[in-house]
N, C-alpha and C. Protein backbone atom coordinates (compact mmCIF):
# COMPACT_ATOMS: atom_id res chain seq x y z
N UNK A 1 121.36 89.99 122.38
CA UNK A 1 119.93 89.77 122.25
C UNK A 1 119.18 91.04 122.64
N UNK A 2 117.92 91.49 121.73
CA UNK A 2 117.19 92.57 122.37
C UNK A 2 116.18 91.98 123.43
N UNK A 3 115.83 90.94 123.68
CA UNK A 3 115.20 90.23 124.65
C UNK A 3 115.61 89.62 125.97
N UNK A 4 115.22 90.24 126.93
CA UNK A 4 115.58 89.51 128.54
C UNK A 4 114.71 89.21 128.81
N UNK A 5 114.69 88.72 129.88
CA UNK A 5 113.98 87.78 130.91
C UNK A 5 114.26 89.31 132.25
N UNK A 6 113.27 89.40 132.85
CA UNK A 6 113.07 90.40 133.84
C UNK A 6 112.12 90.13 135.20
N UNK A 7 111.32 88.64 134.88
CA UNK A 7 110.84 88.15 135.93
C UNK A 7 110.76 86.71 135.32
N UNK A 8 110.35 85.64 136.47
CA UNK A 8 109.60 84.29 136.13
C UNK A 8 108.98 84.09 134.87
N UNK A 9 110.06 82.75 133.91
CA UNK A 9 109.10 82.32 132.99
C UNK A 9 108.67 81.16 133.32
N UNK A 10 108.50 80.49 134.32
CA UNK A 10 107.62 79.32 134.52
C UNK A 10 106.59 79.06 134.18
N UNK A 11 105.42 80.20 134.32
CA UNK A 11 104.36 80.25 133.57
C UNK A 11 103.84 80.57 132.61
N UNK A 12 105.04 80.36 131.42
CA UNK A 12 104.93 80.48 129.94
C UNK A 12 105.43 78.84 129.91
N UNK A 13 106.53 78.35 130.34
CA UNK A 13 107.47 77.41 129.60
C UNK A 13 107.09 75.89 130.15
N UNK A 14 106.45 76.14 131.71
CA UNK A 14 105.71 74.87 132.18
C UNK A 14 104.39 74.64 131.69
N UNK A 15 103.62 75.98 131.22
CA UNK A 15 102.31 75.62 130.52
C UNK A 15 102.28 76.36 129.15
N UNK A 16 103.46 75.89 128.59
CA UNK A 16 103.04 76.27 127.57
C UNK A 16 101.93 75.88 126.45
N UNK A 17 101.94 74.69 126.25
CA UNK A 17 101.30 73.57 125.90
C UNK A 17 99.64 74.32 125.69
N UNK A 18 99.35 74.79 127.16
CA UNK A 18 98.05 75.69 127.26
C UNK A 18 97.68 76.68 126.66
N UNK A 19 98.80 77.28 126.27
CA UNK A 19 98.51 78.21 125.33
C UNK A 19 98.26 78.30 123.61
N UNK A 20 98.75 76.72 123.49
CA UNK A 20 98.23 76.34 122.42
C UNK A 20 97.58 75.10 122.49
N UNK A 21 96.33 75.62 122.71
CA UNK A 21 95.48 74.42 123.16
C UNK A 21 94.40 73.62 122.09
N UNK A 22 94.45 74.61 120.94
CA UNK A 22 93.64 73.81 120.03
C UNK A 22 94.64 73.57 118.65
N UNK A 23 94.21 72.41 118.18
CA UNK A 23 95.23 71.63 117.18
C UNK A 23 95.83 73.03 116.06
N UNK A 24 95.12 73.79 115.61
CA UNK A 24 95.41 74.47 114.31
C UNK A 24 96.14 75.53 115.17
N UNK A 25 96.05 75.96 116.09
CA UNK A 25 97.33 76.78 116.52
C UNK A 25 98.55 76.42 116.80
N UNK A 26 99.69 77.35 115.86
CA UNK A 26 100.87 76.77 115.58
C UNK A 26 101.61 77.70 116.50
N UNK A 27 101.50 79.20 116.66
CA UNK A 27 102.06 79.78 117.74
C UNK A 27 101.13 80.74 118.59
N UNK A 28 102.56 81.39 119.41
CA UNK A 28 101.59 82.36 120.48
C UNK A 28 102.40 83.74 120.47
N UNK A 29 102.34 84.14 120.53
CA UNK A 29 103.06 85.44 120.37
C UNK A 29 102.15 86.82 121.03
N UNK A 30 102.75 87.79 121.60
CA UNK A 30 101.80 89.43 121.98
C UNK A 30 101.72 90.07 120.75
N UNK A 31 100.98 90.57 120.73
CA UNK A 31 100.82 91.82 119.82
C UNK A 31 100.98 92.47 119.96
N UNK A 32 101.98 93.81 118.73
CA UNK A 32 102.46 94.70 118.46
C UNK A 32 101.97 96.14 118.55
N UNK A 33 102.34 96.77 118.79
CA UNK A 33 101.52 98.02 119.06
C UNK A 33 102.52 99.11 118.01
N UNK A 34 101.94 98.78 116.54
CA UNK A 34 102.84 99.63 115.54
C UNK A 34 101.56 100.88 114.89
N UNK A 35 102.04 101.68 114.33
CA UNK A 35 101.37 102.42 113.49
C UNK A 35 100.31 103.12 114.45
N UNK A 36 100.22 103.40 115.52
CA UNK A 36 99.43 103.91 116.07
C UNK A 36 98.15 103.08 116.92
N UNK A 37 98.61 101.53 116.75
CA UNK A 37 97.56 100.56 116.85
C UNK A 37 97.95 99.34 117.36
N UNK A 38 96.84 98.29 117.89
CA UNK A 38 97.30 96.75 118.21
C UNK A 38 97.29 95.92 117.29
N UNK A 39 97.92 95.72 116.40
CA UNK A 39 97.60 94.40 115.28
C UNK A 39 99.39 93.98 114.68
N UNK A 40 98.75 92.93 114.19
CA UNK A 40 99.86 91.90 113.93
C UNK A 40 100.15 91.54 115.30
N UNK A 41 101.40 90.73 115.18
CA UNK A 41 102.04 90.01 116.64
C UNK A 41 103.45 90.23 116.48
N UNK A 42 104.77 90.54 117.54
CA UNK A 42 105.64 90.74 117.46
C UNK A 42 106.40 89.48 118.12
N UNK A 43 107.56 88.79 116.94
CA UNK A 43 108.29 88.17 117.21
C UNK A 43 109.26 87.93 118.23
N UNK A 44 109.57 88.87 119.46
CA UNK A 44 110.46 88.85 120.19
C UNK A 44 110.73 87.97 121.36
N UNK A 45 109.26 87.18 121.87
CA UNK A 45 109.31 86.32 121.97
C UNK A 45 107.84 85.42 121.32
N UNK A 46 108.39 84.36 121.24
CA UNK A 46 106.96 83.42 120.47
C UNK A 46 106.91 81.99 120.66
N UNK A 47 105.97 81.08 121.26
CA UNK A 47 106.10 79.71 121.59
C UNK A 47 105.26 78.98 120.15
N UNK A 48 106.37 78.49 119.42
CA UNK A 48 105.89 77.28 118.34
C UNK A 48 105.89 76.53 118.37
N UNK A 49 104.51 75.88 117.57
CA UNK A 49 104.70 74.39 117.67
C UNK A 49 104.87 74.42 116.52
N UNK A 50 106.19 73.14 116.69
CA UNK A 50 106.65 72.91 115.14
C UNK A 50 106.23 71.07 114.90
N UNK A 51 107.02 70.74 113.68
CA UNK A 51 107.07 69.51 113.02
C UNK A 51 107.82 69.70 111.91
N UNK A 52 108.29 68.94 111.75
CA UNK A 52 109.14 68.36 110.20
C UNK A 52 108.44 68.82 108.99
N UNK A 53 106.92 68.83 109.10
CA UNK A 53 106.47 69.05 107.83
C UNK A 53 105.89 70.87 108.16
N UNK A 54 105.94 71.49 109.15
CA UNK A 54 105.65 72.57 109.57
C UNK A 54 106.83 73.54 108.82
N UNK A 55 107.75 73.55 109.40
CA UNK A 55 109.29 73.79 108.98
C UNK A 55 109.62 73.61 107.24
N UNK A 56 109.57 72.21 106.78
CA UNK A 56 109.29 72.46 105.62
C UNK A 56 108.36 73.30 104.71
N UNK A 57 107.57 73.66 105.10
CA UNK A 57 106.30 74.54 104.06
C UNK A 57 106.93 75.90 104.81
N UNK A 58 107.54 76.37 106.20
CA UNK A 58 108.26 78.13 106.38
C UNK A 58 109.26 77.46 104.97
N UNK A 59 109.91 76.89 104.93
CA UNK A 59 111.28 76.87 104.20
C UNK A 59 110.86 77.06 102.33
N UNK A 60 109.75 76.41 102.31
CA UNK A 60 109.57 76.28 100.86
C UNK A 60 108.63 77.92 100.71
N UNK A 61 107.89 78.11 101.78
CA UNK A 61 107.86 79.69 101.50
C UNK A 61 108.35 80.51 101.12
N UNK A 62 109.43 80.66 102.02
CA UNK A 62 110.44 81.95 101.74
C UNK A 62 111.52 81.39 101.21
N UNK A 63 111.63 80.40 100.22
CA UNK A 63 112.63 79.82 98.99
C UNK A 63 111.82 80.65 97.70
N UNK A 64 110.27 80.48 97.86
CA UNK A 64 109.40 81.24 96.60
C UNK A 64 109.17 82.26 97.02
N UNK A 65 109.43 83.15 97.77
CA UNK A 65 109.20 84.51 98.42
C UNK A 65 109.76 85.65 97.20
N UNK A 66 108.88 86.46 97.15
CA UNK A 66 109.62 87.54 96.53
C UNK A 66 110.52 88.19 97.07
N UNK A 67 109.83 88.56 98.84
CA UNK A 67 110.77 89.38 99.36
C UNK A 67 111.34 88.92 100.50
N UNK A 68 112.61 88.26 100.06
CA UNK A 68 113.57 87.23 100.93
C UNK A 68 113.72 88.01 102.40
N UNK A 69 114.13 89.23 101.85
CA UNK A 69 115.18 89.66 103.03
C UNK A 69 114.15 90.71 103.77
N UNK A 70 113.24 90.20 104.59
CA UNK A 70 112.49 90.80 105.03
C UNK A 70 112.66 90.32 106.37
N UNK A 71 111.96 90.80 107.00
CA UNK A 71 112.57 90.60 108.95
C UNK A 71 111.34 88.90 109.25
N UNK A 72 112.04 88.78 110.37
CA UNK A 72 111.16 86.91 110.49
C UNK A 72 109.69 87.74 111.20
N UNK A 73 109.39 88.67 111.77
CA UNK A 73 108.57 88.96 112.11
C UNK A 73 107.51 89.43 110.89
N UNK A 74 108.21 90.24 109.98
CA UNK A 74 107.11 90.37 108.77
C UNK A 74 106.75 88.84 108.08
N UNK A 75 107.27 88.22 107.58
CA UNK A 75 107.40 86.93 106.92
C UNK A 75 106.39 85.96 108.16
N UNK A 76 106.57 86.13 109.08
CA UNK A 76 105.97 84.68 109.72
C UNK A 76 104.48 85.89 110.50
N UNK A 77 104.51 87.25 110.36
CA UNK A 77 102.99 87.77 110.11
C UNK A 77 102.33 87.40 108.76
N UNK A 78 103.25 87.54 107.77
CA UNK A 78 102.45 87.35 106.34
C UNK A 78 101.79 85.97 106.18
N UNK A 79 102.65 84.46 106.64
CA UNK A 79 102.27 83.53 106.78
C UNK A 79 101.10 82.98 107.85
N UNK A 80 101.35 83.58 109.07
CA UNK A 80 100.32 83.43 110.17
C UNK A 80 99.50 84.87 110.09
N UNK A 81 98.35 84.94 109.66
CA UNK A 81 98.33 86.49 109.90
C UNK A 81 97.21 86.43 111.04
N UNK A 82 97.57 88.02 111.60
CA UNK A 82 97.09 88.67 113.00
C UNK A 82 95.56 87.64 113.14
N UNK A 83 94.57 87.67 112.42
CA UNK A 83 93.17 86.91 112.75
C UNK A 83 93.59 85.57 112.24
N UNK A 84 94.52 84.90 112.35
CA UNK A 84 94.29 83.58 111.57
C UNK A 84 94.00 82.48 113.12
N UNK A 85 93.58 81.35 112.52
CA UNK A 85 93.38 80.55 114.01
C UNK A 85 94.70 79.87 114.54
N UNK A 86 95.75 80.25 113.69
CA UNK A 86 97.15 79.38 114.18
C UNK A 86 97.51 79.90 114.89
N UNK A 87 97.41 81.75 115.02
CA UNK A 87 98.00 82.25 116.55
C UNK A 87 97.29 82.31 117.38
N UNK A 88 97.86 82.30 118.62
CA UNK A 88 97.06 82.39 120.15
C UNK A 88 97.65 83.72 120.66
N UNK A 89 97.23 84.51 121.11
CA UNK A 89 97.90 85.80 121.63
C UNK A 89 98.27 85.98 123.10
N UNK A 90 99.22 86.05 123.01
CA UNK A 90 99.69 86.12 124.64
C UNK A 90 99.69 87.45 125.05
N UNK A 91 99.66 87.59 126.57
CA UNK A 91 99.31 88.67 127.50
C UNK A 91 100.56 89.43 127.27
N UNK A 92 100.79 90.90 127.25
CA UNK A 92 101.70 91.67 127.20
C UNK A 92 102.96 91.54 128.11
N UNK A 93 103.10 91.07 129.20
CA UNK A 93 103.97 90.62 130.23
C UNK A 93 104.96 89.44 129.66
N UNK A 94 104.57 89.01 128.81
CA UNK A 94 105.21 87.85 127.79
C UNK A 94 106.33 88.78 126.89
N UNK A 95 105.96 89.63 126.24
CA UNK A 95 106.62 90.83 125.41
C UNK A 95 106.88 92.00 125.43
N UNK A 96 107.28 92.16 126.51
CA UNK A 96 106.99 94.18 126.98
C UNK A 96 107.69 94.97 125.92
N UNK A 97 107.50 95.34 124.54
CA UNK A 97 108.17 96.00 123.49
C UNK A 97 108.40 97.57 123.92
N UNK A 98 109.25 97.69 124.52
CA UNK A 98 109.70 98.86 125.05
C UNK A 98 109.47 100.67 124.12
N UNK A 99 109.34 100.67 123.12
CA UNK A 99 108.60 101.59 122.64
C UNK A 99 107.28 101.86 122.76
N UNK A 100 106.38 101.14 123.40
CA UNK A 100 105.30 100.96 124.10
C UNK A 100 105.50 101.80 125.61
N UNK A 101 106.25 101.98 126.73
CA UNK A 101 106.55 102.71 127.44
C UNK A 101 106.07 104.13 126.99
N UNK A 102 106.67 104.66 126.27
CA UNK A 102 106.81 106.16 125.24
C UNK A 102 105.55 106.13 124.50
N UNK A 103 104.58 105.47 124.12
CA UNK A 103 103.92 105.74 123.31
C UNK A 103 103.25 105.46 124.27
N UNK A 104 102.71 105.17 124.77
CA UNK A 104 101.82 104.26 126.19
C UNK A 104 101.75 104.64 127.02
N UNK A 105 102.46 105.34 127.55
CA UNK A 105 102.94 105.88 128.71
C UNK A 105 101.53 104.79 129.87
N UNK A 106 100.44 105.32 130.48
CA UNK A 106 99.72 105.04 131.24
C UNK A 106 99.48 103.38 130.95
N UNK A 107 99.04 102.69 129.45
CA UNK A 107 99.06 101.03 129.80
C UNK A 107 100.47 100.64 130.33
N UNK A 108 101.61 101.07 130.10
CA UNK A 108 103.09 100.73 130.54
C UNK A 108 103.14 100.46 131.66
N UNK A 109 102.33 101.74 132.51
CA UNK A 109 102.25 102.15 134.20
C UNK A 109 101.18 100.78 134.33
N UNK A 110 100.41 100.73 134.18
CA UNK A 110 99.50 99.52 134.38
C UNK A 110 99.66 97.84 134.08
N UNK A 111 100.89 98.20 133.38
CA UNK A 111 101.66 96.38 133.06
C UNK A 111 103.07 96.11 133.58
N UNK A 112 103.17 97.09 133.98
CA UNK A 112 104.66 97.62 134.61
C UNK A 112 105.17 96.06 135.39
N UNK A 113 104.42 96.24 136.24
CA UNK A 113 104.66 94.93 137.65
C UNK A 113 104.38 93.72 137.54
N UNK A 114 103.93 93.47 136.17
CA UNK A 114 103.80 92.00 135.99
C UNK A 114 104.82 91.67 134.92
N UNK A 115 105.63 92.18 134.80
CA UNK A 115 106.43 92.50 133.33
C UNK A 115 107.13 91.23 133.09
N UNK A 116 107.12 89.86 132.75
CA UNK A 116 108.11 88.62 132.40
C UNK A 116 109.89 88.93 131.26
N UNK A 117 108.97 89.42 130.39
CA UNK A 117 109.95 89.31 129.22
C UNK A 117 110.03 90.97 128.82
N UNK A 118 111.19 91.99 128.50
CA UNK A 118 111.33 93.40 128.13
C UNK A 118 111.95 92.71 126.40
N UNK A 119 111.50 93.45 125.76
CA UNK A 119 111.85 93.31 124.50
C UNK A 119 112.17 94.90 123.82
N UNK A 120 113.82 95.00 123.88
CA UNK A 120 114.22 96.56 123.36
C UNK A 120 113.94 96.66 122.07
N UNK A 121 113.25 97.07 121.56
CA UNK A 121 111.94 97.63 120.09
C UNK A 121 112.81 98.65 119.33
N UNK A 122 112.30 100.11 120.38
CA UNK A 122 112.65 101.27 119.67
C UNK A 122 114.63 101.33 119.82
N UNK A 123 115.21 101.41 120.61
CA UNK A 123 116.54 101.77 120.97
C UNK A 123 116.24 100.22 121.70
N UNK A 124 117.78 99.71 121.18
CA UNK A 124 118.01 98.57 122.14
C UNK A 124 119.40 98.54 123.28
N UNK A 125 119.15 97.58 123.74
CA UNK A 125 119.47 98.02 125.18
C UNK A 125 121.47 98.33 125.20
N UNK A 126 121.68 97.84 124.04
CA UNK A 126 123.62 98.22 124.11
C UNK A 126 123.34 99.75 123.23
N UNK A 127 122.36 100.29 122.68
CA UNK A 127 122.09 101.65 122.24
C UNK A 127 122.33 102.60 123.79
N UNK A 128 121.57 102.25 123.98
CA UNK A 128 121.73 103.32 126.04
C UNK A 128 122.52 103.11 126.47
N UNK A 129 122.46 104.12 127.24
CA UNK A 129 124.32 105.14 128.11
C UNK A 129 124.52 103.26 128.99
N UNK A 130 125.69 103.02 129.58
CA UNK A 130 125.55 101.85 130.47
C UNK A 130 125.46 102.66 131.90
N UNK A 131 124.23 102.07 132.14
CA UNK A 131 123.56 102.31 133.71
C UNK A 131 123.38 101.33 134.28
N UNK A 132 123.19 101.53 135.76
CA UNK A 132 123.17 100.06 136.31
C UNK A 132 122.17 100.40 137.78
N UNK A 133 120.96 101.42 136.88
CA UNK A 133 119.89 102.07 138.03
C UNK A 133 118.54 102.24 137.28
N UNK A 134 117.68 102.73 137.89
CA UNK A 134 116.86 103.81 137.30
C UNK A 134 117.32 104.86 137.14
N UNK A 135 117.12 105.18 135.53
CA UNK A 135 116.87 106.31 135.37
C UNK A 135 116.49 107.51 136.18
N UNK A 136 116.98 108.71 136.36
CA UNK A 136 116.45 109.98 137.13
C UNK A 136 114.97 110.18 136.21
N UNK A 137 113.80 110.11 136.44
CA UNK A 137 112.22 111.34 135.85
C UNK A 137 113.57 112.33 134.81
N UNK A 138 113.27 112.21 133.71
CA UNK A 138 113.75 113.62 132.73
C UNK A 138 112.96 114.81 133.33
N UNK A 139 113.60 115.73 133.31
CA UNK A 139 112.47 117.43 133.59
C UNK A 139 112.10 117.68 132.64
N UNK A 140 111.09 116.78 131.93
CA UNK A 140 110.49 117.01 130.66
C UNK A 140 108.93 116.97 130.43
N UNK A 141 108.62 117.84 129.21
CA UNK A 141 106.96 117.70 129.41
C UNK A 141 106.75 115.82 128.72
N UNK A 142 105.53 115.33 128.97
CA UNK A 142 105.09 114.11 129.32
C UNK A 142 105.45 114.04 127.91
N UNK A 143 105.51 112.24 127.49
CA UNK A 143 105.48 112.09 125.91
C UNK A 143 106.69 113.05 125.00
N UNK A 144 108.20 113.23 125.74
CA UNK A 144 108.83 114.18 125.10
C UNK A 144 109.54 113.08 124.22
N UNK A 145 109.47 111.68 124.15
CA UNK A 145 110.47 111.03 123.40
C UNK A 145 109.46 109.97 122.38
N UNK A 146 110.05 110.52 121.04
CA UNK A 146 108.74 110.06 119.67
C UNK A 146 108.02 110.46 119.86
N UNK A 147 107.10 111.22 120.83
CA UNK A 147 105.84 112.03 120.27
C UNK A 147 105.43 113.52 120.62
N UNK A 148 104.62 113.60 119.28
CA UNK A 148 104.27 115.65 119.11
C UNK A 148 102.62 115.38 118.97
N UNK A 149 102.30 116.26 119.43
CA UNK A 149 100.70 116.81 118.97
C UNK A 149 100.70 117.33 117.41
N UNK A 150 99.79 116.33 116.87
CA UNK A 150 99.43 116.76 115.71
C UNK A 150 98.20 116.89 115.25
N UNK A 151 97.82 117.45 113.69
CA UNK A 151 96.82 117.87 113.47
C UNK A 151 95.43 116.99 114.40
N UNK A 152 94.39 117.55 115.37
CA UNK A 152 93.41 117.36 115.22
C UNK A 152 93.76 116.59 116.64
N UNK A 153 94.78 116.65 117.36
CA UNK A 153 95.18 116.62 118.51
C UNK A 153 95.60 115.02 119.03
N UNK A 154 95.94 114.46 117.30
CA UNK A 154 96.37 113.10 117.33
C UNK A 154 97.87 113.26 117.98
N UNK A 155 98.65 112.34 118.31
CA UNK A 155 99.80 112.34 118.49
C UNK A 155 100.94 111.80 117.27
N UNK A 156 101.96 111.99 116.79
CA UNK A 156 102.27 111.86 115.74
C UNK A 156 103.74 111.10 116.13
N UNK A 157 104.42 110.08 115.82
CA UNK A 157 105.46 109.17 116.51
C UNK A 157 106.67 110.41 115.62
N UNK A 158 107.55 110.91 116.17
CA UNK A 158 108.81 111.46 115.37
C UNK A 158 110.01 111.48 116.20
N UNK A 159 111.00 111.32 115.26
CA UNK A 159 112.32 110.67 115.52
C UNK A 159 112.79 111.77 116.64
N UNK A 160 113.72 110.89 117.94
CA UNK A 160 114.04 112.09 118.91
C UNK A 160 115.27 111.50 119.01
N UNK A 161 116.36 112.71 119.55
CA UNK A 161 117.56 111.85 118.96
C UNK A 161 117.95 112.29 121.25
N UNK A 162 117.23 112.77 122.01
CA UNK A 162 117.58 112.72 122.85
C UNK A 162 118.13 111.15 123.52
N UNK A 163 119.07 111.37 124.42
CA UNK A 163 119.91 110.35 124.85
C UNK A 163 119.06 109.11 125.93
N UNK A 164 118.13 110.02 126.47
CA UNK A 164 117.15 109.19 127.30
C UNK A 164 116.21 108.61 126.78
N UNK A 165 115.50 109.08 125.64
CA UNK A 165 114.23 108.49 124.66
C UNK A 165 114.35 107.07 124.53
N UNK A 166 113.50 106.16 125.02
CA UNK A 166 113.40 105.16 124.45
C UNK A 166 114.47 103.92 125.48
N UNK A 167 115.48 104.37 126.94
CA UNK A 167 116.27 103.92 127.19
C UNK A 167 116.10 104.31 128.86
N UNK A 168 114.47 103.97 129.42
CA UNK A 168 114.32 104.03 130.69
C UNK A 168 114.46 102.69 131.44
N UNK A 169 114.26 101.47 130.58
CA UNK A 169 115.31 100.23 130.76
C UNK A 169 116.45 100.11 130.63
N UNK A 170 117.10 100.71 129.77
CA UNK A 170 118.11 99.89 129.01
C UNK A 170 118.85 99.76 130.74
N UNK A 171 119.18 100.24 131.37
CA UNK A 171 119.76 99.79 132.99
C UNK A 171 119.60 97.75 133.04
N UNK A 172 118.72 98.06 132.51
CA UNK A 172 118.29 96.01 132.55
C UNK A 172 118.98 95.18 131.80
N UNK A 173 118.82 95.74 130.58
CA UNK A 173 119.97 95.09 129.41
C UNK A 173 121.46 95.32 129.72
N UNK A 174 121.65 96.38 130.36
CA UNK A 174 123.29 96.64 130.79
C UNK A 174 123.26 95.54 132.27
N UNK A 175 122.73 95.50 133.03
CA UNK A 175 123.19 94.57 134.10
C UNK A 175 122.45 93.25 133.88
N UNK A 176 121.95 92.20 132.83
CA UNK A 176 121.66 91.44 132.04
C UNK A 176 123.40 91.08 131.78
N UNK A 177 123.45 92.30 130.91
CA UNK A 177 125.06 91.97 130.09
C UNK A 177 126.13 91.44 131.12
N UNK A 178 126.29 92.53 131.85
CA UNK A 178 127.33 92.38 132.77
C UNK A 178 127.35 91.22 133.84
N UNK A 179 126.44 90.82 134.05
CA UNK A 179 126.24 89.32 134.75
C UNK A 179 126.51 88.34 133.71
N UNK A 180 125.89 88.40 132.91
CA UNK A 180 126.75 87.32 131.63
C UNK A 180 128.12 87.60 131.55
N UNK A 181 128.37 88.47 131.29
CA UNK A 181 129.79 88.53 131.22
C UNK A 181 131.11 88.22 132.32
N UNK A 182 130.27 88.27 133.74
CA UNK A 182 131.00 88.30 135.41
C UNK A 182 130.98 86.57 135.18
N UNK A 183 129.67 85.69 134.56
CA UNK A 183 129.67 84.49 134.52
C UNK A 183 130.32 83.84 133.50
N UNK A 184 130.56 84.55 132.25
CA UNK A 184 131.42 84.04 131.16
C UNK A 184 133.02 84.17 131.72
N UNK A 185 133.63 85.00 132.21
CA UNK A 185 134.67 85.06 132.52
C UNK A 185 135.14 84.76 134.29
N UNK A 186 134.23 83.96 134.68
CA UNK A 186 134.12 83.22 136.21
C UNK A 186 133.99 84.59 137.06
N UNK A 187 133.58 85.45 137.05
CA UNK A 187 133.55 86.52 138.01
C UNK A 187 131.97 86.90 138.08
N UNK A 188 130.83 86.85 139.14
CA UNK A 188 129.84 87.26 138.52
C UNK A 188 129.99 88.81 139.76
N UNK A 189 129.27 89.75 139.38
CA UNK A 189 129.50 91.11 140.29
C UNK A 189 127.84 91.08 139.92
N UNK A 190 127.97 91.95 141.38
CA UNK A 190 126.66 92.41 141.66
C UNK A 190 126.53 94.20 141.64
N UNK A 191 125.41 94.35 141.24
CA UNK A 191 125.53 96.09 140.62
C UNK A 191 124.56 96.42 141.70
């Protein structure tokens, strides 16, 4: 899974209900921070309300879909879209999309400590070295992983193939794993 749990979900899963509090909202989901911007909502985690006849009309959708093989996050944006009244938007601590760190740098620092749910985005978390710490600070200038100064002093997202980019969690997803795994095979170890 690119999704852990990194603090308390009690106050998503005991009230959830609250978060979809008026009839025509069907889910809740954070929003995405793609293209340079906040819009749409990212699937990584999302509380639905479903029904029998809800489920049927996703299914008869993407049976008439042109473009089948498209990710559930594009498909269930195209169906719910970003302003529609069926989504409710949940607080970033619900979805921490980890390419947001790197592009973000300072809101990251400011959502850091309330963080519920990490969702590995850019590099996911069996992509990174297996660590079972923080990361060392890189000796690098700020913003060295996906982004350059570009024309007009925008920042421009480009591919970095350094080993740290994008993998100042992944330490979470590796000792995530390895506790599943200490508990799948009756051994749990502590890192």
């Amino acid at each position: 899974a690119d999704t852990i749990a990194v603090g308390p979900l009690g106050g998503l899963l005991l009230d959830g209900s609250a978060r979809l509090s008026r009839p025509a909202q069907m889910l809740a989901a954070v929003m995405d921070y793609h293209v340079g911007r906040w819009h749409t909502y990212n699937t990584g985690l999302l509380l639905w309300r479903t029904s029998a006849a809800a489920v049927a009309r996703l299914f008869s959708l993407l049976a008439n879909s042109t473009t089948r093989h498209q990710s559930d996050q594009t498909f269930l944006n195209g169906v719910y879209g970003e302003r529609s009244q069926a989504v409710s938007i949940l607080p970033f601590e619900w979805n921490a999309q980890t390419h947001v760190e790197v592009l973000l740098p300072e809101f990251w620092v400011n959502h850091s400590a309330s963080l519920r749910v990490l969702h590995f985005t850019q590099r996911k978390g069996w992509e990174c070295e297996e660590a079972h710490h923080l990361p060392k600070p890189l000796d690098l200038p700020p913003r060295h992983c996906g982004r350059s100064p570009g024309k007009g002093g925008r920042n421009l997202t480009v591919p970095s193939t350094d080993a740290d980019c994008f993998c100042a969690n992944g330490y979470r997803w590796w000792d995530a794993y390895r506790h599943a795994e200490g508990l799948y095979l009756g051994r749990v170890q502590d890192y």
